[in-house]
N, C-alpha and C. Protein backbone atom coordinates (compact mmCIF):
# COMPACT_ATOMS: atom_id res chain seq x y z
N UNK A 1 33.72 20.83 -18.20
CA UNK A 1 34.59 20.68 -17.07
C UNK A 1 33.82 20.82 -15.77
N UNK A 2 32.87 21.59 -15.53
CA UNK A 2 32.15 21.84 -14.43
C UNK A 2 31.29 21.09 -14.34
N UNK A 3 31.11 20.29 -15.19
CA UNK A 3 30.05 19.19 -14.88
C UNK A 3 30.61 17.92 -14.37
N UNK A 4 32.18 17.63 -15.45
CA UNK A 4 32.53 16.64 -14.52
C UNK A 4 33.16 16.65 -13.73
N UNK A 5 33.47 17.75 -12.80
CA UNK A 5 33.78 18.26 -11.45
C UNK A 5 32.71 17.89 -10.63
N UNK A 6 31.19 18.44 -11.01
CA UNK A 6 29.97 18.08 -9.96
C UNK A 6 29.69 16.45 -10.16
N UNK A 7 30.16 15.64 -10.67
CA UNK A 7 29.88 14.20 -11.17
C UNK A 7 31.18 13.61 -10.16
N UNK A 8 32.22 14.23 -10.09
CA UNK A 8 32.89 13.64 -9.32
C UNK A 8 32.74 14.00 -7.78
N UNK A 9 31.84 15.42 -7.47
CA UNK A 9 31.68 15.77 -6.06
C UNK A 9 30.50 14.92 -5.63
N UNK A 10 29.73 14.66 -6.77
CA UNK A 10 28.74 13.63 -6.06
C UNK A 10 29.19 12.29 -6.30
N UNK A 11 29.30 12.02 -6.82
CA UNK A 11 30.33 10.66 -6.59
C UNK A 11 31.34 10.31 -5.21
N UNK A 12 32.07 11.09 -4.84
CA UNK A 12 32.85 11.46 -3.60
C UNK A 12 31.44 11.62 -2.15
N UNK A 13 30.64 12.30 -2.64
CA UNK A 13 29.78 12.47 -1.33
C UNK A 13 29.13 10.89 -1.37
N UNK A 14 28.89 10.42 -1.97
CA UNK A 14 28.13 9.33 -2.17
C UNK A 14 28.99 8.13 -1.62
N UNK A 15 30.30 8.01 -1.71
CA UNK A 15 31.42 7.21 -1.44
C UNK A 15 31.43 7.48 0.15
N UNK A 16 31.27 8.70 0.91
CA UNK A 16 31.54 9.43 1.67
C UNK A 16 30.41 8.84 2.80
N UNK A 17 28.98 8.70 1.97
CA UNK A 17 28.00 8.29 2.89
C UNK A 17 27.83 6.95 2.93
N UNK A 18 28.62 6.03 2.28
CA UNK A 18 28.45 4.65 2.39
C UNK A 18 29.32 4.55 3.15
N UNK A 19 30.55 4.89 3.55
CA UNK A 19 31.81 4.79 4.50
C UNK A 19 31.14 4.45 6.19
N UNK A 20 30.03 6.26 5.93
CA UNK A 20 29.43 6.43 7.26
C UNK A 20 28.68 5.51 7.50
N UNK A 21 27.71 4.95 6.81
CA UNK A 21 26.62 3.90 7.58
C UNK A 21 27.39 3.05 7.32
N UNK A 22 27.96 2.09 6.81
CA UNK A 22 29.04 1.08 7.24
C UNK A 22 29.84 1.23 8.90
N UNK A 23 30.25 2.33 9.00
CA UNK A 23 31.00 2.73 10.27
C UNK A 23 30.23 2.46 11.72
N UNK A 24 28.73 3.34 11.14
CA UNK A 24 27.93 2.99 12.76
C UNK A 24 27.83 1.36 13.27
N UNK A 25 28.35 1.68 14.14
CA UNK A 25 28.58 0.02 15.13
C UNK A 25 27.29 -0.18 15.46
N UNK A 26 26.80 -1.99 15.74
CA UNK A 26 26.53 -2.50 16.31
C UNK A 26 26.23 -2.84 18.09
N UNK A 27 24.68 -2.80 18.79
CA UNK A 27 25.36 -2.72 20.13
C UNK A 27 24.09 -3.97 20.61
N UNK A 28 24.86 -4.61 21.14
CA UNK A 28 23.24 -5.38 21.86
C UNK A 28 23.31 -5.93 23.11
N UNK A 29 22.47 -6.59 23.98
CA UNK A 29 22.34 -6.29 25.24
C UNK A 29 21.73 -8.40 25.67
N UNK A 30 22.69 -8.30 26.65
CA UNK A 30 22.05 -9.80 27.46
C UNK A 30 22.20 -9.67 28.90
N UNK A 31 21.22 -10.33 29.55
CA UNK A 31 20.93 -10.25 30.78
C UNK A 31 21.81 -11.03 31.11
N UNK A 32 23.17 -10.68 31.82
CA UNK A 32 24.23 -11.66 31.96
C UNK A 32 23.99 -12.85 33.40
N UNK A 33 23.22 -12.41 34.33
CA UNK A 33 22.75 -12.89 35.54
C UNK A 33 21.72 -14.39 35.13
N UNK A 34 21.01 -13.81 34.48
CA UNK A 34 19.79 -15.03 33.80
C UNK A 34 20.88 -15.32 33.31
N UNK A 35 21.81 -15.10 32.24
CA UNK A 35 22.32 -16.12 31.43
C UNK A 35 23.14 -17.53 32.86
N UNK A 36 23.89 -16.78 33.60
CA UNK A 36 24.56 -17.77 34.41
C UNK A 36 23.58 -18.27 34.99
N UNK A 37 22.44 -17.71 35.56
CA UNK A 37 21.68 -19.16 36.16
C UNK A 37 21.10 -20.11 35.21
N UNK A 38 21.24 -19.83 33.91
CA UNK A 38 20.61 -21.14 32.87
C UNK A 38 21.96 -22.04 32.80
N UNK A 39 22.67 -21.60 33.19
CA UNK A 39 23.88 -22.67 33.19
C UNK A 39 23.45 -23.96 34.37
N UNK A 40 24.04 -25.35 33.99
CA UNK A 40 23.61 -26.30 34.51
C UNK A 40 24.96 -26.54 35.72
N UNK A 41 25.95 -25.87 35.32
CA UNK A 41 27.40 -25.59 36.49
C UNK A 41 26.75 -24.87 37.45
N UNK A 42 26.14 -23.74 37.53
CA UNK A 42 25.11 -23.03 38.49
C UNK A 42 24.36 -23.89 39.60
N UNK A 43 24.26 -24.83 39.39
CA UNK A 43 23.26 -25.78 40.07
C UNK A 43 24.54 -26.22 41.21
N UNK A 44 25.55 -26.90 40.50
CA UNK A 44 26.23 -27.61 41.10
C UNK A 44 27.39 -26.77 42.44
N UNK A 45 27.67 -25.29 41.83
CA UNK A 45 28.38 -24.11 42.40
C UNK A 45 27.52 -24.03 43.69
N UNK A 46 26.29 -23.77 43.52
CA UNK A 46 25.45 -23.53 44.35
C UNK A 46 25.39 -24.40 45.82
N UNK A 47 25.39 -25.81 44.94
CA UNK A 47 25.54 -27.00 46.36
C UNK A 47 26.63 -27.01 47.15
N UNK A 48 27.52 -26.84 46.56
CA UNK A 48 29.44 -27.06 46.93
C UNK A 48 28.97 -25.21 47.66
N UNK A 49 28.52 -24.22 47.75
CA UNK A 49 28.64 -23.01 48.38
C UNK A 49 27.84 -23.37 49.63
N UNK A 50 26.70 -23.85 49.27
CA UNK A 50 25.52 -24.30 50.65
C UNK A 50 26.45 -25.00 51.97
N UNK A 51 27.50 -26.76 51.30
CA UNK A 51 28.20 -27.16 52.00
C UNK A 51 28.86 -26.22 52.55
N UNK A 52 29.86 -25.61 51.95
CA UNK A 52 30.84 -24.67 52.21
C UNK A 52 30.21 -23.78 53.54
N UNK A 53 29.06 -22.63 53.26
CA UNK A 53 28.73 -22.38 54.41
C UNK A 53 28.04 -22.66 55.61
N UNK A 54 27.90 -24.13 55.30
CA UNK A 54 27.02 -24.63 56.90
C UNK A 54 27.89 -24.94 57.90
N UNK A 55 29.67 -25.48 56.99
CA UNK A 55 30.41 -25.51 58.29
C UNK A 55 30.55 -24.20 58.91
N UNK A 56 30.32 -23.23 58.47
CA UNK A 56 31.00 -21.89 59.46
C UNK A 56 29.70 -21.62 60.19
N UNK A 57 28.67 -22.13 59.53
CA UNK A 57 26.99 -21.59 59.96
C UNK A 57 26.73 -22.83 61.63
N UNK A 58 27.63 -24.14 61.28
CA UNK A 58 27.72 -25.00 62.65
C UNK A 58 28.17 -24.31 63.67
N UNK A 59 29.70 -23.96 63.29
CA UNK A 59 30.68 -23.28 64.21
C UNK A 59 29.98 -21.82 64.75
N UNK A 60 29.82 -21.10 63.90
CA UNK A 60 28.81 -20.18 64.74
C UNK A 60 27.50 -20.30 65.87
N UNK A 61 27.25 -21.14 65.17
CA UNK A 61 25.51 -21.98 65.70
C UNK A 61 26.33 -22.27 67.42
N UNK A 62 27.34 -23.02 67.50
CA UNK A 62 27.97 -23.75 68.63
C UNK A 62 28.55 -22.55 69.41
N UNK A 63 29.27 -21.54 69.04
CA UNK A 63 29.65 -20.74 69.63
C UNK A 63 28.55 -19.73 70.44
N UNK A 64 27.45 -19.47 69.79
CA UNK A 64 26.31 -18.55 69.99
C UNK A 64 25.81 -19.48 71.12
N UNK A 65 25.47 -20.86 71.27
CA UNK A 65 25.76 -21.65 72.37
C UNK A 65 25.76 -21.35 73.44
N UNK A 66 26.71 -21.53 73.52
CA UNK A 66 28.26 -21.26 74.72
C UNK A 66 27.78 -19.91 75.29
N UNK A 67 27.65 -18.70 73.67
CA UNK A 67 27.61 -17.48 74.56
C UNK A 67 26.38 -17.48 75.87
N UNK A 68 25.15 -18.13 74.71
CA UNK A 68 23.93 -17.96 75.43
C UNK A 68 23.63 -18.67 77.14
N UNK A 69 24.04 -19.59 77.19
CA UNK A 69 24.51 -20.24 78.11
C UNK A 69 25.02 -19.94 79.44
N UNK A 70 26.36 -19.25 78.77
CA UNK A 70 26.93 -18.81 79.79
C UNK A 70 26.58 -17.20 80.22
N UNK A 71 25.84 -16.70 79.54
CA UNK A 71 25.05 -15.34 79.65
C UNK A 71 23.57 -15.34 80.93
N UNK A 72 23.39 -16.89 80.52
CA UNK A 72 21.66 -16.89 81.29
C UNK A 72 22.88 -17.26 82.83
N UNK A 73 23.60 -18.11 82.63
CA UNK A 73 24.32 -18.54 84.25
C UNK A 73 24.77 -16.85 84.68
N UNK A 74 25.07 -16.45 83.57
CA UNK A 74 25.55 -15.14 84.48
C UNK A 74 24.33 -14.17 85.14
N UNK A 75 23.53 -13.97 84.41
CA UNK A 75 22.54 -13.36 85.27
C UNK A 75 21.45 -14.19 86.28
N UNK A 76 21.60 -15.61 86.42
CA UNK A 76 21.20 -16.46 87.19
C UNK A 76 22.08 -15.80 88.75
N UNK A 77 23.48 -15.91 88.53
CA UNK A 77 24.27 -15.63 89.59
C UNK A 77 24.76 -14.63 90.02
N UNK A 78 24.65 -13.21 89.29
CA UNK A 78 25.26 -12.55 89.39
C UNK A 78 24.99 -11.57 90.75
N UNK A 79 24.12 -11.87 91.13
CA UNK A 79 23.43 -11.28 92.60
C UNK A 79 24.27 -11.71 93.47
N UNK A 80 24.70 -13.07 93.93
CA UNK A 80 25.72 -13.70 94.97
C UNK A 80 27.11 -14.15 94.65
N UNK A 81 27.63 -13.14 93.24
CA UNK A 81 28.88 -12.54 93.10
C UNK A 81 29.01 -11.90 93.71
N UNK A 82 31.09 -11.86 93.78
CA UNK A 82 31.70 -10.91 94.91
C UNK A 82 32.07 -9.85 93.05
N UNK A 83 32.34 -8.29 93.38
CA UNK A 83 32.29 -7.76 92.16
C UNK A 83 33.69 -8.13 91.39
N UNK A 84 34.69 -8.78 91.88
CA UNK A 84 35.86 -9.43 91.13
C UNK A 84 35.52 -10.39 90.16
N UNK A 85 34.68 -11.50 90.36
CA UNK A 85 34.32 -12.01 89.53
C UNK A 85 32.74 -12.03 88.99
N UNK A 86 32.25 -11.10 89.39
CA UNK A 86 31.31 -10.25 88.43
C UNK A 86 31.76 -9.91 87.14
N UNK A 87 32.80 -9.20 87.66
CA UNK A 87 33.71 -8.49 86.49
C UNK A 87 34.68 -9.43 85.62
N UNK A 88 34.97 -10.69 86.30
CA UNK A 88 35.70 -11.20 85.39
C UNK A 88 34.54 -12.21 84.35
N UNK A 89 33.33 -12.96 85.08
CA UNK A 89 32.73 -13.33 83.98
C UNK A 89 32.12 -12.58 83.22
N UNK A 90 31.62 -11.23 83.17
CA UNK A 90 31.56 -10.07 82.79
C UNK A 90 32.22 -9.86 80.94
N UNK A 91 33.61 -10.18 81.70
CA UNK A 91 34.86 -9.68 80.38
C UNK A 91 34.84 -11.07 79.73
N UNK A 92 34.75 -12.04 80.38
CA UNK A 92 34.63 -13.12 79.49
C UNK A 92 33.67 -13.11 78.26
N UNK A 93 32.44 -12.98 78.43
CA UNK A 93 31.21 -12.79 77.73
C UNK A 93 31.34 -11.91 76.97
N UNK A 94 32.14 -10.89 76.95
CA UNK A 94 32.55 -10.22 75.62
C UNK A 94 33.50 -10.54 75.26
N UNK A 95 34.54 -11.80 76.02
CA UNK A 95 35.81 -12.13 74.87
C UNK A 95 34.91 -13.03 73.86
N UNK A 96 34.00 -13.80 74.51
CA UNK A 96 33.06 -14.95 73.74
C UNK A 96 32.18 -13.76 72.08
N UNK A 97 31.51 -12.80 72.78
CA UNK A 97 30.83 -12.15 71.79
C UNK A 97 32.31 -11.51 70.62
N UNK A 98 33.40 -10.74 71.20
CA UNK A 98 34.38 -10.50 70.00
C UNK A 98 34.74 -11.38 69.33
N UNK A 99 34.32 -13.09 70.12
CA UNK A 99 35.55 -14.08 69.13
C UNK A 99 34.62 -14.41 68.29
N UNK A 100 32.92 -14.05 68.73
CA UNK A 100 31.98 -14.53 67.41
C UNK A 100 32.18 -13.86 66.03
N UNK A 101 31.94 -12.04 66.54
CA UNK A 101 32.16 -11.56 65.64
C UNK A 101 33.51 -10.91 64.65
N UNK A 102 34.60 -11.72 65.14
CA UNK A 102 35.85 -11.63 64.61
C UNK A 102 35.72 -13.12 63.01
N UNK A 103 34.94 -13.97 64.78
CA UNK A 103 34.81 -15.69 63.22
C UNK A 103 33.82 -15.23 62.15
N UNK A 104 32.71 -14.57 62.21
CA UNK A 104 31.35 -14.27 61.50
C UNK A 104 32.49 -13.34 60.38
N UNK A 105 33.31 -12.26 60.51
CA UNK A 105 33.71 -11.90 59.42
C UNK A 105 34.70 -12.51 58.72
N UNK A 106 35.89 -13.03 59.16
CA UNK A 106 36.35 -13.91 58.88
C UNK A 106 35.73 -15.06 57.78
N UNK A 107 34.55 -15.39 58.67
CA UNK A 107 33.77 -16.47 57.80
C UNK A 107 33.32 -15.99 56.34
N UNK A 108 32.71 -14.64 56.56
CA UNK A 108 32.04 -14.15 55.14
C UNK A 108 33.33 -13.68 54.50
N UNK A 109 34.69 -13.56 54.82
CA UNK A 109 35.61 -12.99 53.74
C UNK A 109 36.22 -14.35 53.06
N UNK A 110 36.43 -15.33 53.64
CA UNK A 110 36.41 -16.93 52.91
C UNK A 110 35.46 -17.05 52.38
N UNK A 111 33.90 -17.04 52.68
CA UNK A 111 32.49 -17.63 51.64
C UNK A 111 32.96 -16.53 50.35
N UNK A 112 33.26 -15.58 50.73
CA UNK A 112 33.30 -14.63 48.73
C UNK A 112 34.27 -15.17 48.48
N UNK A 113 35.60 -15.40 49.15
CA UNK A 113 36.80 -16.01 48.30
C UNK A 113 36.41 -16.84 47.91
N UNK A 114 35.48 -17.96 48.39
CA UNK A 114 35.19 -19.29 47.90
C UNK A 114 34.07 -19.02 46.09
N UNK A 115 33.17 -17.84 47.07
CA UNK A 115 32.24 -18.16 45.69
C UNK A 115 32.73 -17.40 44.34
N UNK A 116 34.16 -16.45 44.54
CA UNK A 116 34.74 -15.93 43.39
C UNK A 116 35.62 -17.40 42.42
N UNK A 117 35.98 -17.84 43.42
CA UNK A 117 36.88 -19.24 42.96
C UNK A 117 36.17 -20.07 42.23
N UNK A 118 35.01 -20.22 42.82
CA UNK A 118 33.64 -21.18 42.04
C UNK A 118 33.07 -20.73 41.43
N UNK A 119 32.69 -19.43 40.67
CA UNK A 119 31.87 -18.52 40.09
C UNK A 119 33.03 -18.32 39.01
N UNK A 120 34.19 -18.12 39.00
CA UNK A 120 35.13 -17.85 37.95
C UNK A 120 35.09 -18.52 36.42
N UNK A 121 35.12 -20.01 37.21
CA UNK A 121 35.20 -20.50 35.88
C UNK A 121 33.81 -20.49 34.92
N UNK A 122 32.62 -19.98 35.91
CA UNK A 122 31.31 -20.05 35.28
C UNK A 122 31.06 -18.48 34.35
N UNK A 123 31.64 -17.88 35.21
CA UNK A 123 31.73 -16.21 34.29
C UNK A 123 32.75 -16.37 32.71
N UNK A 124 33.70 -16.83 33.40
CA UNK A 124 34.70 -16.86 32.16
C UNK A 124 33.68 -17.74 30.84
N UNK A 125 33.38 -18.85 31.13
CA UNK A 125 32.48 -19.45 30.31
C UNK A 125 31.67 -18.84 29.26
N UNK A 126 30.80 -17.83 30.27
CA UNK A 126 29.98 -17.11 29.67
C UNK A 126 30.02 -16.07 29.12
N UNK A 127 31.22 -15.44 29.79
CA UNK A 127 31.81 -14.73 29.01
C UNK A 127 32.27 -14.81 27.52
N UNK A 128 33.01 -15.77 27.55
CA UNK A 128 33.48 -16.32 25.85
C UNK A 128 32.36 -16.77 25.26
N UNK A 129 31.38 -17.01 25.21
CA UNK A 129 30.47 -17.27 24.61
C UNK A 129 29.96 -16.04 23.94
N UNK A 130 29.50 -14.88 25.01
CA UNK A 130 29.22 -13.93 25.07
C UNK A 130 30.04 -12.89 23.54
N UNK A 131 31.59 -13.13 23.73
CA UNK A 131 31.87 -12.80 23.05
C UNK A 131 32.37 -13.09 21.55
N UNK A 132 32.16 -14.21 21.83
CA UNK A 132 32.10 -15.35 20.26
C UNK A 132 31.23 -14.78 19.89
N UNK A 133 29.59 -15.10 20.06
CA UNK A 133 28.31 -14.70 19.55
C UNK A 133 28.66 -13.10 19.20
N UNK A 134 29.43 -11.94 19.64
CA UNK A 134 28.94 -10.82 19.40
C UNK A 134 30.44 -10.64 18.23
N UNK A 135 31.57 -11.36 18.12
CA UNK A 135 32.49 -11.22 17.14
C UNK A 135 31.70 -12.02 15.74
N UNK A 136 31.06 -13.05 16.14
CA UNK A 136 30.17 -13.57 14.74
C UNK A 136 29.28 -12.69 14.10
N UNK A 137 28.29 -11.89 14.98
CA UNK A 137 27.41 -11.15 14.11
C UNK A 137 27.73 -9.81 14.32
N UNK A 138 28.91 -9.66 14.60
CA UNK A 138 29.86 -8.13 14.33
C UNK A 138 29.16 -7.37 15.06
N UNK A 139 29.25 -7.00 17.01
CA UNK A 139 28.94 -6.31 17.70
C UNK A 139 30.08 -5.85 18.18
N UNK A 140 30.00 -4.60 18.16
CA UNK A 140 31.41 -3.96 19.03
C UNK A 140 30.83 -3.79 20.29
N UNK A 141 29.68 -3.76 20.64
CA UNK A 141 29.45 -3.79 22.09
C UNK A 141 28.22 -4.44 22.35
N UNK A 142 28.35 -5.25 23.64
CA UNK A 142 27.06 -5.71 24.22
C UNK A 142 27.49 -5.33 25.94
N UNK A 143 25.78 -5.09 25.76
CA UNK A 143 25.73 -4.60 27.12
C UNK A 143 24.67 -5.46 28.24
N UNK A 144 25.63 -5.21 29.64
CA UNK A 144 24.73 -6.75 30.60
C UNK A 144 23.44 -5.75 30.56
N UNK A 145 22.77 -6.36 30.41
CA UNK A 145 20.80 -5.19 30.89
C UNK A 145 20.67 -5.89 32.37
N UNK A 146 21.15 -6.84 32.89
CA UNK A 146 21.04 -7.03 34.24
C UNK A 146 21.65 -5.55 34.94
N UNK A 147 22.66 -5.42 34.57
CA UNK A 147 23.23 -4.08 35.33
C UNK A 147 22.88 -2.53 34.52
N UNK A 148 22.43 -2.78 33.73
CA UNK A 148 22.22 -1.30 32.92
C UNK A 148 20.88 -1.25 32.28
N UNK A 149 20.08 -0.28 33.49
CA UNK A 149 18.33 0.05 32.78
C UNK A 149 18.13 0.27 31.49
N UNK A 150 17.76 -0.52 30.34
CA UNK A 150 17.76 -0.45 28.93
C UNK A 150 16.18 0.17 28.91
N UNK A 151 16.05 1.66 28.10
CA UNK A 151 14.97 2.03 28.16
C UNK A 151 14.31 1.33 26.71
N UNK A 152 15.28 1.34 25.61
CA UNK A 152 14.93 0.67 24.29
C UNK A 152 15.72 -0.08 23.85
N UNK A 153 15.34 -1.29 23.23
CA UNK A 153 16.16 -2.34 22.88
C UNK A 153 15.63 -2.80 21.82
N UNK A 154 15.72 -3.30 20.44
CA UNK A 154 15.09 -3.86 20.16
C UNK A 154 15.37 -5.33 19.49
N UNK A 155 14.33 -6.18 19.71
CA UNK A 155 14.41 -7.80 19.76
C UNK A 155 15.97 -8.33 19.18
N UNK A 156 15.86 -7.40 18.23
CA UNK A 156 16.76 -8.24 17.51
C UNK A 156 18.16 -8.04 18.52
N UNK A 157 18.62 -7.14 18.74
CA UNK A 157 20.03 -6.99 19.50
C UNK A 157 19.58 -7.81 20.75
N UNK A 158 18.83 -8.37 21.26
CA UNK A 158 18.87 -9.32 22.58
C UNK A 158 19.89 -10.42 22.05
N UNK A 159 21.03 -10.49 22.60
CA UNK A 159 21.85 -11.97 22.50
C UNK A 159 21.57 -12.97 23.09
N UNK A 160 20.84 -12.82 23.85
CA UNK A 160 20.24 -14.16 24.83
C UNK A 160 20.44 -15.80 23.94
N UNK A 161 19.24 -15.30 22.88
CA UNK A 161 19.33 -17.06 22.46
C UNK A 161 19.97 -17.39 21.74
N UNK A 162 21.32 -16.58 20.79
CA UNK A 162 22.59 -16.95 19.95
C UNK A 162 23.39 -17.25 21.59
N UNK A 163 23.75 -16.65 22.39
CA UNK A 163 24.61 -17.50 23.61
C UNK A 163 23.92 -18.57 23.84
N UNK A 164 23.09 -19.18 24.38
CA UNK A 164 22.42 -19.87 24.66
C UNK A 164 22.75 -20.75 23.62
N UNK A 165 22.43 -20.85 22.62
CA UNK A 165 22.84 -21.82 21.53
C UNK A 165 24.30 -22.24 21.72
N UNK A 166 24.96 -21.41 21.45
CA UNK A 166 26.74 -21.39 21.41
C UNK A 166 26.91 -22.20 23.07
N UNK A 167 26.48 -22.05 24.17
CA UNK A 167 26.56 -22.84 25.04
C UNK A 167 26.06 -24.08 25.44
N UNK A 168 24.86 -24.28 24.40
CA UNK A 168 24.35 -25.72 24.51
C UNK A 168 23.17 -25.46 25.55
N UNK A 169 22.70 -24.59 25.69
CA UNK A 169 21.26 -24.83 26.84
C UNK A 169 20.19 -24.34 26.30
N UNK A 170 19.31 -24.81 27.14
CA UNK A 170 17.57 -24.75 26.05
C UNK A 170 17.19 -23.80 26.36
């Protein structure tokens, strides 16, 4: 009886330790940044953002203009001003400098709306890829190494070139 009590406790521990290494997860790591610039949509996001900000980069350019302009006339003249309109081209030249830097932020809170709008569908992309490749070879986690200092990794958990495949790029 005590023997096949210890035949069944090792049997049970043995059941016990295959459970455990079965259990330890999977984790592997892709440079999610490189991955989106190997995308060939990257190229094209990029041009449509360049357009996008040269009109606000004109309109600024034209306004800075104006300021400069009317800044050199002001200290050209400002000696044979009466101080009324000292003071009023004065206040002008900072309505000109607030309306720059009211458009300049303005401008950069549209360029991120723009490049989240255009960048979306390229993340999502890569994303699902990302996570196809890591539901196929059974990863419960991958991690971007663009954003997280990986002190050890090794080759094999790099997902790089199973996404890469699954997305079609060389």
């Amino acid at each position: 009886m005590k023997k096949l009590f210890k035949v069944a406790l090792v049997a049970v521990g043995i059941l016990f330790a295959g459970n455990f290494a079965n259990a330890q997860t999977k984790i592997g790591h892709i440079n999610f940044n490189q991955l989106i610039d190997m995308m060939p949509e990257t190229k094209t996001v990029t041009a449509q953002m360049q357009a996008y900000q040269k009109t606000f980069i004109d309109q600024l350019t034209t306004m800075n203009n104006e300021y400069t302009t009317k800044g050199q006339e002001f200290q050209k003249s400002s000696a044979t001003m009466t101080d009324a309109i000292r003071t009023s081209k004065g206040q002008e030249l900072q309505d000109i400098q607030k309306r720059m830097q009211d458009y300049q932020n303005n401008a950069q809170q549209q360029v991120d709306a723009k490049r989240q709008e255009l960048g979306k569908p390229l993340i999502d992309k890569a994303t699902a890829a990302v996570n196809a490749v890591a539901k196929e070879k059974g990863y419960a986690y991958v991690l971007d190494s663009s954003q997280v200092s990986l002190l050890v990794s090794p080759d094999a958990d790099d997902l790089m070139a199973a996404v890469k495949l699954k997305l079609g790029l060389k």
